[in-house]
Protein backbone atom coordinates (compact mmCIF):
# COMPACT_ATOMS: atom_id res chain seq x y z
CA UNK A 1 47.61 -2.88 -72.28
CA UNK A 2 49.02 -0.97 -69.63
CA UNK A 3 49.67 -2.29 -66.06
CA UNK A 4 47.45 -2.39 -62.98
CA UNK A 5 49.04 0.57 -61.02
CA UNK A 6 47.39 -0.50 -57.69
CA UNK A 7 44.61 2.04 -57.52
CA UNK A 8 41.18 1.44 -57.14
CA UNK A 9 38.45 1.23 -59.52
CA UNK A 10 34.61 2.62 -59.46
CA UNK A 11 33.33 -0.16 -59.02
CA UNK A 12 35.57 -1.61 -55.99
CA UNK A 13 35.02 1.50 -54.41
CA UNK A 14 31.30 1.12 -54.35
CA UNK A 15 31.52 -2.91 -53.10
CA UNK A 16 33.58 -1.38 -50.27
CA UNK A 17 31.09 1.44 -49.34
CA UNK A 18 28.14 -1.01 -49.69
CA UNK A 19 30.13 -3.09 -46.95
CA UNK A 20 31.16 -0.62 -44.58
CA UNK A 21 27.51 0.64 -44.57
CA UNK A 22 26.18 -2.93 -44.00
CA UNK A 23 28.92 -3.37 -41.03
CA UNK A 24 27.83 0.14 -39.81
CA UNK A 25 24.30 -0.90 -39.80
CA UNK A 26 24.79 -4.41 -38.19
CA UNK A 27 27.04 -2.41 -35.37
CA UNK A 28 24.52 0.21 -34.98
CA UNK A 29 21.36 -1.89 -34.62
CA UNK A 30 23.95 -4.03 -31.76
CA UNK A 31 24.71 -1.05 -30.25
CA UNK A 32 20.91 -0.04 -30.30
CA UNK A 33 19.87 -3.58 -28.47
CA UNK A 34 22.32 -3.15 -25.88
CA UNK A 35 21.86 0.09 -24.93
CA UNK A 36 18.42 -0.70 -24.83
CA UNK A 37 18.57 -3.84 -22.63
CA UNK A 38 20.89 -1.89 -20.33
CA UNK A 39 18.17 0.64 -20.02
CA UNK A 40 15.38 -2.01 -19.40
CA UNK A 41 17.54 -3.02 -16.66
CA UNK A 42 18.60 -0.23 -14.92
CA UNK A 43 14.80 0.59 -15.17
CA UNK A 44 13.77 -2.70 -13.58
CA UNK A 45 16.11 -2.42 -11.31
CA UNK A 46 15.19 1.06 -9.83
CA UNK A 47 11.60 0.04 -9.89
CA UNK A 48 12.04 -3.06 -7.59
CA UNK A 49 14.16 -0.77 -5.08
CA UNK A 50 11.43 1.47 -4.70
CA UNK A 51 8.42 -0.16 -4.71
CA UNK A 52 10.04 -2.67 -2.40
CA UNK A 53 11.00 0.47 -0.58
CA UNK A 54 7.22 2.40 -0.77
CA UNK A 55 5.60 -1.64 0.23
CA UNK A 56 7.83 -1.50 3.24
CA UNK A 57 6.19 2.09 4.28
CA UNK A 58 3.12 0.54 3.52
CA UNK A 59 3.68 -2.74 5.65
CA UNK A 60 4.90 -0.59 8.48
CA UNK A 61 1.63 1.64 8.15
CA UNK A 62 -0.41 -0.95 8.10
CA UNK A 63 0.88 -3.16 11.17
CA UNK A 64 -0.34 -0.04 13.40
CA UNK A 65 -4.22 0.21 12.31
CA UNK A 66 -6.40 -1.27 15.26
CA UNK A 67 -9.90 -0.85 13.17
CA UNK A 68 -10.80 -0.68 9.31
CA UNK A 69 -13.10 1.91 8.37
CA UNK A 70 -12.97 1.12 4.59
CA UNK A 71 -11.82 -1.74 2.53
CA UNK A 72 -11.99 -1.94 -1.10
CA UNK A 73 -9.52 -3.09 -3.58
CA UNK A 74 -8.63 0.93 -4.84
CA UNK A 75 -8.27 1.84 -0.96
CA UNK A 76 -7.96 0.94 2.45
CA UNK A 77 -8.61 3.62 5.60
CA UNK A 78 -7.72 2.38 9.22
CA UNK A 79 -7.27 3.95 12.79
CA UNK A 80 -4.50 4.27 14.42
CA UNK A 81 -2.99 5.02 18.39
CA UNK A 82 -1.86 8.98 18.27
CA UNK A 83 1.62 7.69 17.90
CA UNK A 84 1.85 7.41 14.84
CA UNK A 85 1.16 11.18 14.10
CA UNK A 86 4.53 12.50 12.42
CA UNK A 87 4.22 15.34 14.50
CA UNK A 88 3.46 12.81 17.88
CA UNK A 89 4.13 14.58 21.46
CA UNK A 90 6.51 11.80 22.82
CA UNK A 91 7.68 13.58 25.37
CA UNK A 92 4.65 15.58 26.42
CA UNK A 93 2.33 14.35 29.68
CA UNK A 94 -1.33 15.49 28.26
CA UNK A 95 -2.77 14.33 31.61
CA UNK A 96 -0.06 15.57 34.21
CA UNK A 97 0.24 12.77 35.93
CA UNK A 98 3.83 12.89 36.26
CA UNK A 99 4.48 10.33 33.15
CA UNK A 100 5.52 11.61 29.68
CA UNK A 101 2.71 10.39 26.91
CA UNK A 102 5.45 7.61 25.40
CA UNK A 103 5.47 5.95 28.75
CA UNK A 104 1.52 6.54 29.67
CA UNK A 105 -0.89 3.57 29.22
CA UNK A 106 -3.62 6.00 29.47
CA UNK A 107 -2.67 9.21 28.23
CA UNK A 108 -5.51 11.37 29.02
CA UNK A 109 -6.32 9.68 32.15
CA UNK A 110 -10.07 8.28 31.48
CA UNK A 111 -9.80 4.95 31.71
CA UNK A 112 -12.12 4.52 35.09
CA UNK A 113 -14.78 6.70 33.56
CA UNK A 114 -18.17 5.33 32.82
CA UNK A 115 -19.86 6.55 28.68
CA UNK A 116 -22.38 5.82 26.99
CA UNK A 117 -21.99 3.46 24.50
CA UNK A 118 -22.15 6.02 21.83
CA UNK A 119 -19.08 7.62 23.46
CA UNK A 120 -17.17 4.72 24.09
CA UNK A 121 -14.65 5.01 21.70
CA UNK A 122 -13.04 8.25 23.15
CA UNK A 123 -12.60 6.67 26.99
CA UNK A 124 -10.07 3.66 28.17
CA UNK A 125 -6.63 2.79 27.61
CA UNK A 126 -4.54 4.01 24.95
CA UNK A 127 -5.50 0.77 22.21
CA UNK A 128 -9.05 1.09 23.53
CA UNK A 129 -8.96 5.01 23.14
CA UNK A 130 -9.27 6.61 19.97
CA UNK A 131 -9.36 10.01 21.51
CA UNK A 132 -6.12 10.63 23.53
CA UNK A 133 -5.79 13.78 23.16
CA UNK A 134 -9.31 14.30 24.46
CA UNK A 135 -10.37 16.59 22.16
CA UNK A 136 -13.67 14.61 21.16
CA UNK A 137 -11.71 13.70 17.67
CA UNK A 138 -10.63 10.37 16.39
CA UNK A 139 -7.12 10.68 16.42
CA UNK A 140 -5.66 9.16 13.60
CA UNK A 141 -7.01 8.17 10.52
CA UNK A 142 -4.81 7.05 7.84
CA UNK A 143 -5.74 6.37 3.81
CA UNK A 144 -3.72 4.80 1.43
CA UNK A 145 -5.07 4.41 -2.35
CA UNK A 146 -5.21 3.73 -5.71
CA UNK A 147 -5.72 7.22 -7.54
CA UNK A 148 -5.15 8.88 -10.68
CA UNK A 149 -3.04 12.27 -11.01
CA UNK A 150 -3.39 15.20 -13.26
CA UNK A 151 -0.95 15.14 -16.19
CA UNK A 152 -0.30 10.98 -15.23
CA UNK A 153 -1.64 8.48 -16.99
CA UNK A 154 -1.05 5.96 -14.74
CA UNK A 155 -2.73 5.52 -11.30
CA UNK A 156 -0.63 6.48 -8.47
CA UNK A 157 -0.93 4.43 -4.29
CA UNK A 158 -0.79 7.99 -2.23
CA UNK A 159 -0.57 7.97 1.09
CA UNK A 160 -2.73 10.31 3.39
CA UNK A 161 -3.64 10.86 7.18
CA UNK A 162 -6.70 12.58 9.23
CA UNK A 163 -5.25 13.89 12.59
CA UNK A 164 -8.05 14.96 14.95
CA UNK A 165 -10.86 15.14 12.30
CA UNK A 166 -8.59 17.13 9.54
CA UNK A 167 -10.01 17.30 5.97
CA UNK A 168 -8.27 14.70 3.31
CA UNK A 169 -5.68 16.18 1.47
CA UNK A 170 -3.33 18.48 3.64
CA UNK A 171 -0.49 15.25 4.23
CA UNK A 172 -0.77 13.27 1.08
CA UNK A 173 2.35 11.90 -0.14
CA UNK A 174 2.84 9.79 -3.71
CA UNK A 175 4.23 6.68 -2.69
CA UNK A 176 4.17 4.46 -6.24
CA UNK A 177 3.83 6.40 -9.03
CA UNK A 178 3.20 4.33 -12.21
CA UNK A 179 1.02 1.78 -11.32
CA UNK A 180 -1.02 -0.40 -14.10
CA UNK A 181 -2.96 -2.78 -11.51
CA UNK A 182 -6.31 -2.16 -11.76
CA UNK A 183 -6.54 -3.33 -7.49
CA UNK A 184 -4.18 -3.33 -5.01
CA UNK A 185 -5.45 -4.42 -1.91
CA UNK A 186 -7.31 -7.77 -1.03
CA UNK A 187 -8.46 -8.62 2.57
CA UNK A 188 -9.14 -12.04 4.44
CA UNK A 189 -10.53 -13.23 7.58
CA UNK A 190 -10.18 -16.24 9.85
CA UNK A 191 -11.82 -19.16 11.46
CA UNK A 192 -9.96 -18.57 14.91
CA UNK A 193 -13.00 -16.93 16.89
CA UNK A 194 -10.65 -14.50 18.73
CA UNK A 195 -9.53 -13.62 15.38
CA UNK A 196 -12.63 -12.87 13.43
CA UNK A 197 -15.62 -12.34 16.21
CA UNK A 198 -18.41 -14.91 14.90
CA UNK A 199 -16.26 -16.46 12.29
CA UNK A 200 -16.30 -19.98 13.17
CA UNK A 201 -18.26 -21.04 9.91
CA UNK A 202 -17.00 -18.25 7.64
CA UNK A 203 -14.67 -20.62 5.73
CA UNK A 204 -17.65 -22.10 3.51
CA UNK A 205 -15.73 -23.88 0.95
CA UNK A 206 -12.82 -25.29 3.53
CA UNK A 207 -9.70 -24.13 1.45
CA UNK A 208 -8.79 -22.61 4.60
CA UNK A 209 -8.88 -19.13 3.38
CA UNK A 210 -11.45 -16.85 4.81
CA UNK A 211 -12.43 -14.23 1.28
CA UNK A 212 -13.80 -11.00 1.19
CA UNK A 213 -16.80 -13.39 -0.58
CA UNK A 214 -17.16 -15.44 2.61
CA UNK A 215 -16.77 -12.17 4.99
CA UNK A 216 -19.71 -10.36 2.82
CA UNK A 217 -22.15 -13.98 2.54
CA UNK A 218 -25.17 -13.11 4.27
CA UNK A 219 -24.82 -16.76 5.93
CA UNK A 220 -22.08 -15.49 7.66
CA UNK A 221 -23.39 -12.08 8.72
CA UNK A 222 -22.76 -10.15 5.61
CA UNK A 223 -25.09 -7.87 3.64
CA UNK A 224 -24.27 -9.72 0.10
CA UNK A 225 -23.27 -6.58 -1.86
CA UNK A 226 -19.51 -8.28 -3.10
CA UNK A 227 -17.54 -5.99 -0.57
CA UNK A 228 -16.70 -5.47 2.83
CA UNK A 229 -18.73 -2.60 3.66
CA UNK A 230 -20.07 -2.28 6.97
CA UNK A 231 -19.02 -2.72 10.44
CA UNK A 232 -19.40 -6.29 11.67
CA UNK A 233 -17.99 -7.25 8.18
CA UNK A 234 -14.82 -4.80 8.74
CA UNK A 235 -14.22 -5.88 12.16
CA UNK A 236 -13.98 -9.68 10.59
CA UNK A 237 -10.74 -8.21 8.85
CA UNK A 238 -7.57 -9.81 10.05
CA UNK A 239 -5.07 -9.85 6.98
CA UNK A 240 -4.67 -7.27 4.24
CA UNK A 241 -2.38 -8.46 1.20
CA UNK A 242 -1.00 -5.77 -1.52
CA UNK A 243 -0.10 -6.82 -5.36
CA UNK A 244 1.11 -3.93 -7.20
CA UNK A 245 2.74 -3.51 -10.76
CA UNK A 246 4.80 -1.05 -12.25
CA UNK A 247 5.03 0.27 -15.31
CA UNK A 248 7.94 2.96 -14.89
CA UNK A 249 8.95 3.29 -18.44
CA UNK A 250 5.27 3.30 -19.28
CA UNK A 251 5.34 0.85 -22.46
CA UNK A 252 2.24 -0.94 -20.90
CA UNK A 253 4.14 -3.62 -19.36
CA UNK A 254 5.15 -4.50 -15.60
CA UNK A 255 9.04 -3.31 -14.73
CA UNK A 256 8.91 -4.08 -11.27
CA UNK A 257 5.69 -6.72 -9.35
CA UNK A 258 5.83 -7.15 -5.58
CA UNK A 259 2.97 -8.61 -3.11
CA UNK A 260 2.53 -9.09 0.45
CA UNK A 261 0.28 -9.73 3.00
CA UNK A 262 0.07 -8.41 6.61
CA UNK A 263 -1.37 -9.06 9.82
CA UNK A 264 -2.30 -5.83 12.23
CA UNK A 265 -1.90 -7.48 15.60
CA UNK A 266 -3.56 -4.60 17.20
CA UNK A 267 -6.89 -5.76 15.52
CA UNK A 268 -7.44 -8.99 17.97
CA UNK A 269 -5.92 -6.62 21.15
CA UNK A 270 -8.42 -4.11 20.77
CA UNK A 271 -11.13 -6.47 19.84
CA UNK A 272 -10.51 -7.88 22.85
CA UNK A 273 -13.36 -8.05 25.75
């Protein structure tokens, strides 16, 4: 017999391949899972910071509407004082009374007149007045809502405004792409009469929430169709709470969740007597 010269044979060869694959595999598939957790990450990270980021544009949007016009869990429309126009004539004096429109109380000088009821909304101070400008035109309506987008499929909150009677459409602005919640928006009254006008008994089942169920109850006022959808019932508005869901990487599930809830304080001022 002749003496092992230290080489390797065909079949240690092939034991050594079979391991270096397996090792290769198990450090591949390691590699794989933390590259993809990173990625999860970083996604729900980025998600939060913007939708925490779009919620505060909402809140801040919100916290200047003095009326509802529509309320529904896909969308939510509201009036605003001219100031909040992105295009708003601070420094302008509309009336010329010698004070610029930022530092007017009545900016188009109409308070003392005398309307018809039908035209009140266009005469009075600056809360009271929806028509500042006086050109017989509401003058700002904002929407924000739940839609879906060609070429998306996920729904979209967009962001929109009506300035002096202006067709939808010429200022929207995407604010959360992505979203999977079927609603976004929920809407609450209260027992405090200067609060709610005539709301005294609206809290029927005493868990001291006021619901868009108790607002709509046609013991309370409402018309019993499950929404808010007419005036008395939007004018017993006074909190509107968001819950919204991401789905950024669009594998069906949530990367980012945020709610809140917010409380217009110009809805009791201009309520006011």
């Amino acid at each position: 017999m002749k003496n092992h010269d230290g080489g390797f044979t065909l079949v240690e060869v092939l034991i050594a391949a079979g391991l270096s694959a397996i090792l290769g595999l198990v450090m591949w598939r390691m590699l794989r899972t933390a590259a993809a957790a990173t990625y999860q990450t970083d996604v729900r990270i980025r998600s939060d910071a913007e939708l925490r980021g779009a919620m505060d544009r909402i809140e801040t949007l919100l916290l200047n509407a003095n009326a509802f016009t529509v309320a529904t869990s896909t969308e939510v429309r509201f009036i605003s004082d001219l100031n909040t126009a992105p295009d708003y004539a601070a420094s302008l004096d509309f009336d010329g009374d010698g004070f610029p429109n930022s530092d007017d109380p009545d900016m188009d000088n109409d308070a003392t007149l005398i309307q018809p009821p039908t035209a009140q909304w266009k005469i009075g101070y600056n809360l009271k007045d929806d028509d500042d400008d006086a050109d017989n035109q509401i003058d700002m309506v904002w929407k924000i809502g739940l839609s879906t987008r060609a070429g998306q499929p996920n729904k979209s909150v967009t962001v929109d405004y009506s300035k002096n009677g202006e067709p939808w459409g010429g200022h929207e602005q995407v604010l959360i792409p992505n979203v999977i919640s079927t609603g976004v928006f929920n809407f609450y009254g209260s027992e405090n009469e200067f609060l709610s006008p005539g709301a005294t008994t609206y809290d029927t089942n005493n868990d001291g929430l006021v619901s868009v169920q108790e607002i709509d109850a046609p013991a309370n006022g409402g018309n019993g169709t499950g929404r808010i959808d007419n005036a008395a019932e939007l004018k017993a508005i006074v909190t509107a709470a968001l819950s919204i869901d991401v789905d950024a990487n669009r594998d069906g599930k949530p990367d980012a969740s945020m709610s809140t809830e917010i409380m217009p304080p110009m809805l009791y001022l201009k309520r006011r007597p």
